[in-house]
Protein backbone atom coordinates (compact mmCIF):
# COMPACT_ATOMS: atom_id res chain seq x y z
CA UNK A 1 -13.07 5.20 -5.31
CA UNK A 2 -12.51 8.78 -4.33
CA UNK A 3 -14.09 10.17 -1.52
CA UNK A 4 -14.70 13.09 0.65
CA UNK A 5 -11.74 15.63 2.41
CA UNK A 6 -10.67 15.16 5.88
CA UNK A 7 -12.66 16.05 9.13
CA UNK A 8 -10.95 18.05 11.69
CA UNK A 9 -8.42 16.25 13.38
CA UNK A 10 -6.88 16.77 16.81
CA UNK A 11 -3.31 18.41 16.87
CA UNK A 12 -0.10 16.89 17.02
CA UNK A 13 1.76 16.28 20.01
CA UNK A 14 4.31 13.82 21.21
CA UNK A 15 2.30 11.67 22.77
CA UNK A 16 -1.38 10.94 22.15
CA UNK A 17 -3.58 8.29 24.35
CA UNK A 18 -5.35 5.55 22.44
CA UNK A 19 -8.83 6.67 24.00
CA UNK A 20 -7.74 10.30 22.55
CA UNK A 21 -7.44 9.64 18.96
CA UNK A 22 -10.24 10.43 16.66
CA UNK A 23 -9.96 8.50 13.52
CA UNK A 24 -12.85 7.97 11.54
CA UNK A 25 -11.27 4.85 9.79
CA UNK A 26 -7.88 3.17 9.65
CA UNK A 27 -6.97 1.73 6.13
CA UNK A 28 -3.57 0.47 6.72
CA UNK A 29 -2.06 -0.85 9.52
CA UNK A 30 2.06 -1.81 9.37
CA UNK A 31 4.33 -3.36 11.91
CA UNK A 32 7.76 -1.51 13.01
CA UNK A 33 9.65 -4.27 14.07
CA UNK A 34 12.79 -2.10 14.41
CA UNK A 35 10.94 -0.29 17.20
CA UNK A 36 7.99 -2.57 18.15
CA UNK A 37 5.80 0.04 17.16
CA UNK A 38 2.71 0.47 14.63
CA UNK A 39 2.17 2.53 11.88
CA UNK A 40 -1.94 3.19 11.34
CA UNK A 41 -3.28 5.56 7.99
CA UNK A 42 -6.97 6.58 7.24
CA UNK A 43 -9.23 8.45 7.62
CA UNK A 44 -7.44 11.17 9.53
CA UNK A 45 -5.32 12.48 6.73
CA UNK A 46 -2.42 11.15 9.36
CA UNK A 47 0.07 8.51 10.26
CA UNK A 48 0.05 7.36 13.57
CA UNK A 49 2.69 5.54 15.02
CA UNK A 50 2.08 3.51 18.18
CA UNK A 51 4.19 1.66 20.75
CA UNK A 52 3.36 -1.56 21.13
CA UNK A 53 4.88 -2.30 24.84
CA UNK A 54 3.44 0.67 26.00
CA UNK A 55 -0.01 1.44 24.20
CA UNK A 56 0.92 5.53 23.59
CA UNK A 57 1.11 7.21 20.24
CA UNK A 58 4.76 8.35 19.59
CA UNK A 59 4.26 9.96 16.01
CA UNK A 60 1.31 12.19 14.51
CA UNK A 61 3.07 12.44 10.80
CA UNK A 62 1.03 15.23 8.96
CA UNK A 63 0.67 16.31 5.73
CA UNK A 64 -1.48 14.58 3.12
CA UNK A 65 -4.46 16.34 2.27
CA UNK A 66 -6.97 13.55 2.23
CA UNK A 67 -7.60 9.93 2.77
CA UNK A 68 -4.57 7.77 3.49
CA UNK A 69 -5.36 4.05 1.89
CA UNK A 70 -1.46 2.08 1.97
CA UNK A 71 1.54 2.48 3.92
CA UNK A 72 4.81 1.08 3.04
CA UNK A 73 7.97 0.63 5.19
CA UNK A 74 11.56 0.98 3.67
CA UNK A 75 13.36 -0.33 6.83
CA UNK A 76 17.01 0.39 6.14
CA UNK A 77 16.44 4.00 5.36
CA UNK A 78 14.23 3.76 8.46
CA UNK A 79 11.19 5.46 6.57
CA UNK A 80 7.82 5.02 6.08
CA UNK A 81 6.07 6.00 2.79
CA UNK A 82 2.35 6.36 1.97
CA UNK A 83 -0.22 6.86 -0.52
CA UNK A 84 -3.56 8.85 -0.71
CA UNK A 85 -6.68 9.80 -2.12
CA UNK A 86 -5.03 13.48 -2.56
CA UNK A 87 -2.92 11.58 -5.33
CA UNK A 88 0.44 12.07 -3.69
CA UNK A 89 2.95 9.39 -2.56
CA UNK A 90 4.95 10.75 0.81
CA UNK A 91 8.21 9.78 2.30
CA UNK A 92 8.82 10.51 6.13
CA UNK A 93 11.86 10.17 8.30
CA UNK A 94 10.57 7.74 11.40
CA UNK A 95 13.47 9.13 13.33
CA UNK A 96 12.42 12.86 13.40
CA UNK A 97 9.12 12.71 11.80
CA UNK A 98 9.57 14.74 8.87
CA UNK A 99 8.48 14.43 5.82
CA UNK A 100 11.54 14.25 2.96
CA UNK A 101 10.09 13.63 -0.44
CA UNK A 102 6.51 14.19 -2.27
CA UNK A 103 5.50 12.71 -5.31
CA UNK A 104 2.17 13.90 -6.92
CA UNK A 105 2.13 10.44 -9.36
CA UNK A 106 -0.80 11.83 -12.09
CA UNK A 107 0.78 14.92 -12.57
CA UNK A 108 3.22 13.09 -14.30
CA UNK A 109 1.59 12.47 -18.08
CA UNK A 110 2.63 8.82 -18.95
CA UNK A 111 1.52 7.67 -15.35
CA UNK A 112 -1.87 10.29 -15.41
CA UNK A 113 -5.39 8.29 -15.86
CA UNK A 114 -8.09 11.15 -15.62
CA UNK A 115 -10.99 9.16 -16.08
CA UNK A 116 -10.07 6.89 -13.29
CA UNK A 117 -9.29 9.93 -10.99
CA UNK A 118 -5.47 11.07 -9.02
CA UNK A 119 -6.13 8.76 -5.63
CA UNK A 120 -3.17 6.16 -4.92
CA UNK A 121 -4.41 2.79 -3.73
CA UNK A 122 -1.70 0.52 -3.63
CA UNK A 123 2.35 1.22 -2.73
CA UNK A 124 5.17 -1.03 -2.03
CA UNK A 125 8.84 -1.05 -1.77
CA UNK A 126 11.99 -2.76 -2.25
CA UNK A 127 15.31 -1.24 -1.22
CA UNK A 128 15.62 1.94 -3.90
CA UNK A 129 12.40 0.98 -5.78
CA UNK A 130 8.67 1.56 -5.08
CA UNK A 131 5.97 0.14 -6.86
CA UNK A 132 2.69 2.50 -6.74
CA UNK A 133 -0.89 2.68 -8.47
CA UNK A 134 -4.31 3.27 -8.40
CA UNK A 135 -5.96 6.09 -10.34
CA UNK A 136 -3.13 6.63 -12.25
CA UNK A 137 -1.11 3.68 -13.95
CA UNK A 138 0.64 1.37 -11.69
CA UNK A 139 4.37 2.17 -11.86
CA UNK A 140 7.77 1.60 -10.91
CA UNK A 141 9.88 4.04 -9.09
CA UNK A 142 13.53 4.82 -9.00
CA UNK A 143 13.10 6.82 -5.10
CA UNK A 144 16.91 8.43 -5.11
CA UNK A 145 15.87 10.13 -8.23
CA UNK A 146 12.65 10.29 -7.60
CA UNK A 147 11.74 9.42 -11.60
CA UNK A 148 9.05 6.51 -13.08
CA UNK A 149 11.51 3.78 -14.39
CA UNK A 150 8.42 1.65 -15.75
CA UNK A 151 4.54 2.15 -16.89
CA UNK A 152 3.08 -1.16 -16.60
CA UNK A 153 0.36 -2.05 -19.36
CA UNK A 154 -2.41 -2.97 -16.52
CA UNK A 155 -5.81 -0.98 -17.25
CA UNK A 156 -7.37 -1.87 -14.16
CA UNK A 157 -7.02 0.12 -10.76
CA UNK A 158 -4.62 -1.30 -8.76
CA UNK A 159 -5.88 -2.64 -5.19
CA UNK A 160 -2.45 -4.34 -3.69
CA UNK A 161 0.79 -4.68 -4.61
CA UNK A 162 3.96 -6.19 -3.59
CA UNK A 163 7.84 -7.42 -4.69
CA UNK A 164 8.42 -11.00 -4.53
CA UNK A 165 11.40 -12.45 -5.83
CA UNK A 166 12.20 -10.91 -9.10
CA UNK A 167 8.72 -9.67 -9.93
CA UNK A 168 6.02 -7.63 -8.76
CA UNK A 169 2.47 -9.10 -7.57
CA UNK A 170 -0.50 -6.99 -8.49
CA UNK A 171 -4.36 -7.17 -8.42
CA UNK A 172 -7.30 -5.01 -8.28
CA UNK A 173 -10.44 -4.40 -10.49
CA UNK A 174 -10.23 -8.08 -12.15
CA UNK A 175 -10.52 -11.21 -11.35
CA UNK A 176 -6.71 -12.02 -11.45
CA UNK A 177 -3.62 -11.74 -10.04
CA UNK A 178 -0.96 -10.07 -11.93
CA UNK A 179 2.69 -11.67 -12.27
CA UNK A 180 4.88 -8.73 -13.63
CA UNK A 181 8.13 -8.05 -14.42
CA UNK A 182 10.57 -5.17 -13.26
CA UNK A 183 10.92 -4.20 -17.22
CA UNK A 184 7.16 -4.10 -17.41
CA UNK A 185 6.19 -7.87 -19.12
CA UNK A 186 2.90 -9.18 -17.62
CA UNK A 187 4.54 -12.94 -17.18
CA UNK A 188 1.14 -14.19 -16.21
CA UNK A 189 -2.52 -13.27 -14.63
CA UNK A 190 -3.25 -16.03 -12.57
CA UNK A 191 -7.11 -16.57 -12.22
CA UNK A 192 -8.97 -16.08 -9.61
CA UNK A 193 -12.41 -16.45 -7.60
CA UNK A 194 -13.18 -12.66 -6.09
CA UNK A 195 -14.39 -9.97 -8.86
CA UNK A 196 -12.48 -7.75 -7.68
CA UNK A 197 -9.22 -8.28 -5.32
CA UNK A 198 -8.58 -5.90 -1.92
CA UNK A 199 -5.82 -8.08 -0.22
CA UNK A 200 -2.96 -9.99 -1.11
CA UNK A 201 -0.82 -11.65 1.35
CA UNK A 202 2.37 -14.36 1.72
CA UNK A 203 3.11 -15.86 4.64
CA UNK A 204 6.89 -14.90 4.56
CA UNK A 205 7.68 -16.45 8.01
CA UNK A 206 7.38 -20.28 6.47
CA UNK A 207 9.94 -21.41 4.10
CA UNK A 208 8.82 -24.70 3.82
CA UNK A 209 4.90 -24.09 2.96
CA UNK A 210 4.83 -20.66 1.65
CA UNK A 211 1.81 -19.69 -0.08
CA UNK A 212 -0.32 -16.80 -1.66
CA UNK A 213 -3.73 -15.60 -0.21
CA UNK A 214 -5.73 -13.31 -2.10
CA UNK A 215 -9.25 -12.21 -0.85
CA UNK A 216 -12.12 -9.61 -2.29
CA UNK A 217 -15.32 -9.13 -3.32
CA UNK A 218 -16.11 -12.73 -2.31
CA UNK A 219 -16.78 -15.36 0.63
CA UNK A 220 -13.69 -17.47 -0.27
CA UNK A 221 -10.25 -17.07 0.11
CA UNK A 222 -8.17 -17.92 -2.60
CA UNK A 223 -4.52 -19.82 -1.85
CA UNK A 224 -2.27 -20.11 -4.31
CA UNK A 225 0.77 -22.87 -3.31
CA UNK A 226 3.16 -22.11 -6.03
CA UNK A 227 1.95 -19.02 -6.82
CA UNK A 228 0.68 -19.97 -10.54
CA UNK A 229 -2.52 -21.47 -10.18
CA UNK A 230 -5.33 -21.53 -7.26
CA UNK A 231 -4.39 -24.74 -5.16
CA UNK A 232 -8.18 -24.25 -3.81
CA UNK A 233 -10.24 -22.00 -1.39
CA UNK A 234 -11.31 -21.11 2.05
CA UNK A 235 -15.15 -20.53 2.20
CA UNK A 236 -16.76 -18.33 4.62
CA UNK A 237 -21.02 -18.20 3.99
């Protein structure tokens, strides 16, 4: 849900202690493994980036106007790219810290949801392609162009997203997960316990017993082991 504009924040410089940095929340954390480093949005309106072997902040990345809720890494182009309340989806150059594309997602009318407001939630990407929603329609993204390739038919806001495979894993404001594919088919909504669903997650490191996690506005943890039903859940009272 939208909220209010930034507070002050301190100004950039190339390296910023951890016991100097004001950030009144962190909604997104994301590991670097190129560099060992950590990528932090919130509440700041920045991106921090973070060395892990030494502790200091190497990157102040600045430039969206308001809250920052998802970050996504596109590691061969060695860029990060981010969504906000301020309704924008940014691009930035982790080599020199710039930023090198802006898209302003509702401005654009087949992806534009007044009602539900401009904020972007959710944002993931694959290679060329990004996946983004939220407020506006959860879409897919052609990022050399910089053009919407798909409008998926989803009315709910978008909390997570993610590729996997050949399709795209969505869910938000319903109690389901959606399994979608890249020309915009909703192959399946998969049920689930929470409400409402804030985090999806697959445990990409195990081959052999990969499974799906989703967790929300409940005590239990769902996990999916194939991915298209709930195998059972993880209480926590």
């Amino acid at each position: 849900m939208p909220r209010s504009h930034c507070p002050p924040t301190l100004t950039s410089s190339p390296s910023v202690s951890r016991s100097s940095l004001e950030t009144p929340e962190i909604n997104s954390l994301i590991l670097n493994q190129k560099d060992n480093s950590l990528l932090l949005g919130g509440g700041s309106c920045h991106i921090h980036a973070m060395d892990l072997e030494s502790g200091t902040f190497t990157l102040d990345l600045q430039g969206h106007e308001d809250y920052i809720h998802c970050l996504s890494l596109r590691e061969q182009q060695r860029e990060c790219v981010s969504g906000s309340e301020d309704g924008s989806v940014r691009m930035w150059d982790l080599r020199t810290g710039s930023q090198t594309h802006k898209i302003e997602v509702y401005k654009y009318e087949e992806c534009a949801r007044p009602q539900y407001g401009k904020w972007i939630s959710c944002v993931a990407t694959d290679s060329d392609w990004m996946v983004c929603g939220g407020g506006p329609m959860l879409s897919l993204w052609h990022l050399r162009s910089v053009t919407p390739a798909t409008i998926f038919p989803i009315q709910e806001s978008q909390q997570q997203v993610m590729f996997y495979q050949d399709m795209i894993l969505c869910a938000g404001q319903a109690p389901h997960i959606n399994h979608c594919q890249i020309n915009g088919d909703i192959r399946a909504q998969i049920p689930s316990t929470p409400c409402a669903i804030y985090s999806l997650n697959i445990n990409e490191t195990s081959q052999e017993n990969k499974v799906l996690t989703a967790a929300g506005s409940s005590c239990k943890i769902d996990v999916f082991t194939n991915f298209k039903y709930r195998a059972f859940s993880l209480s926590f009272t």
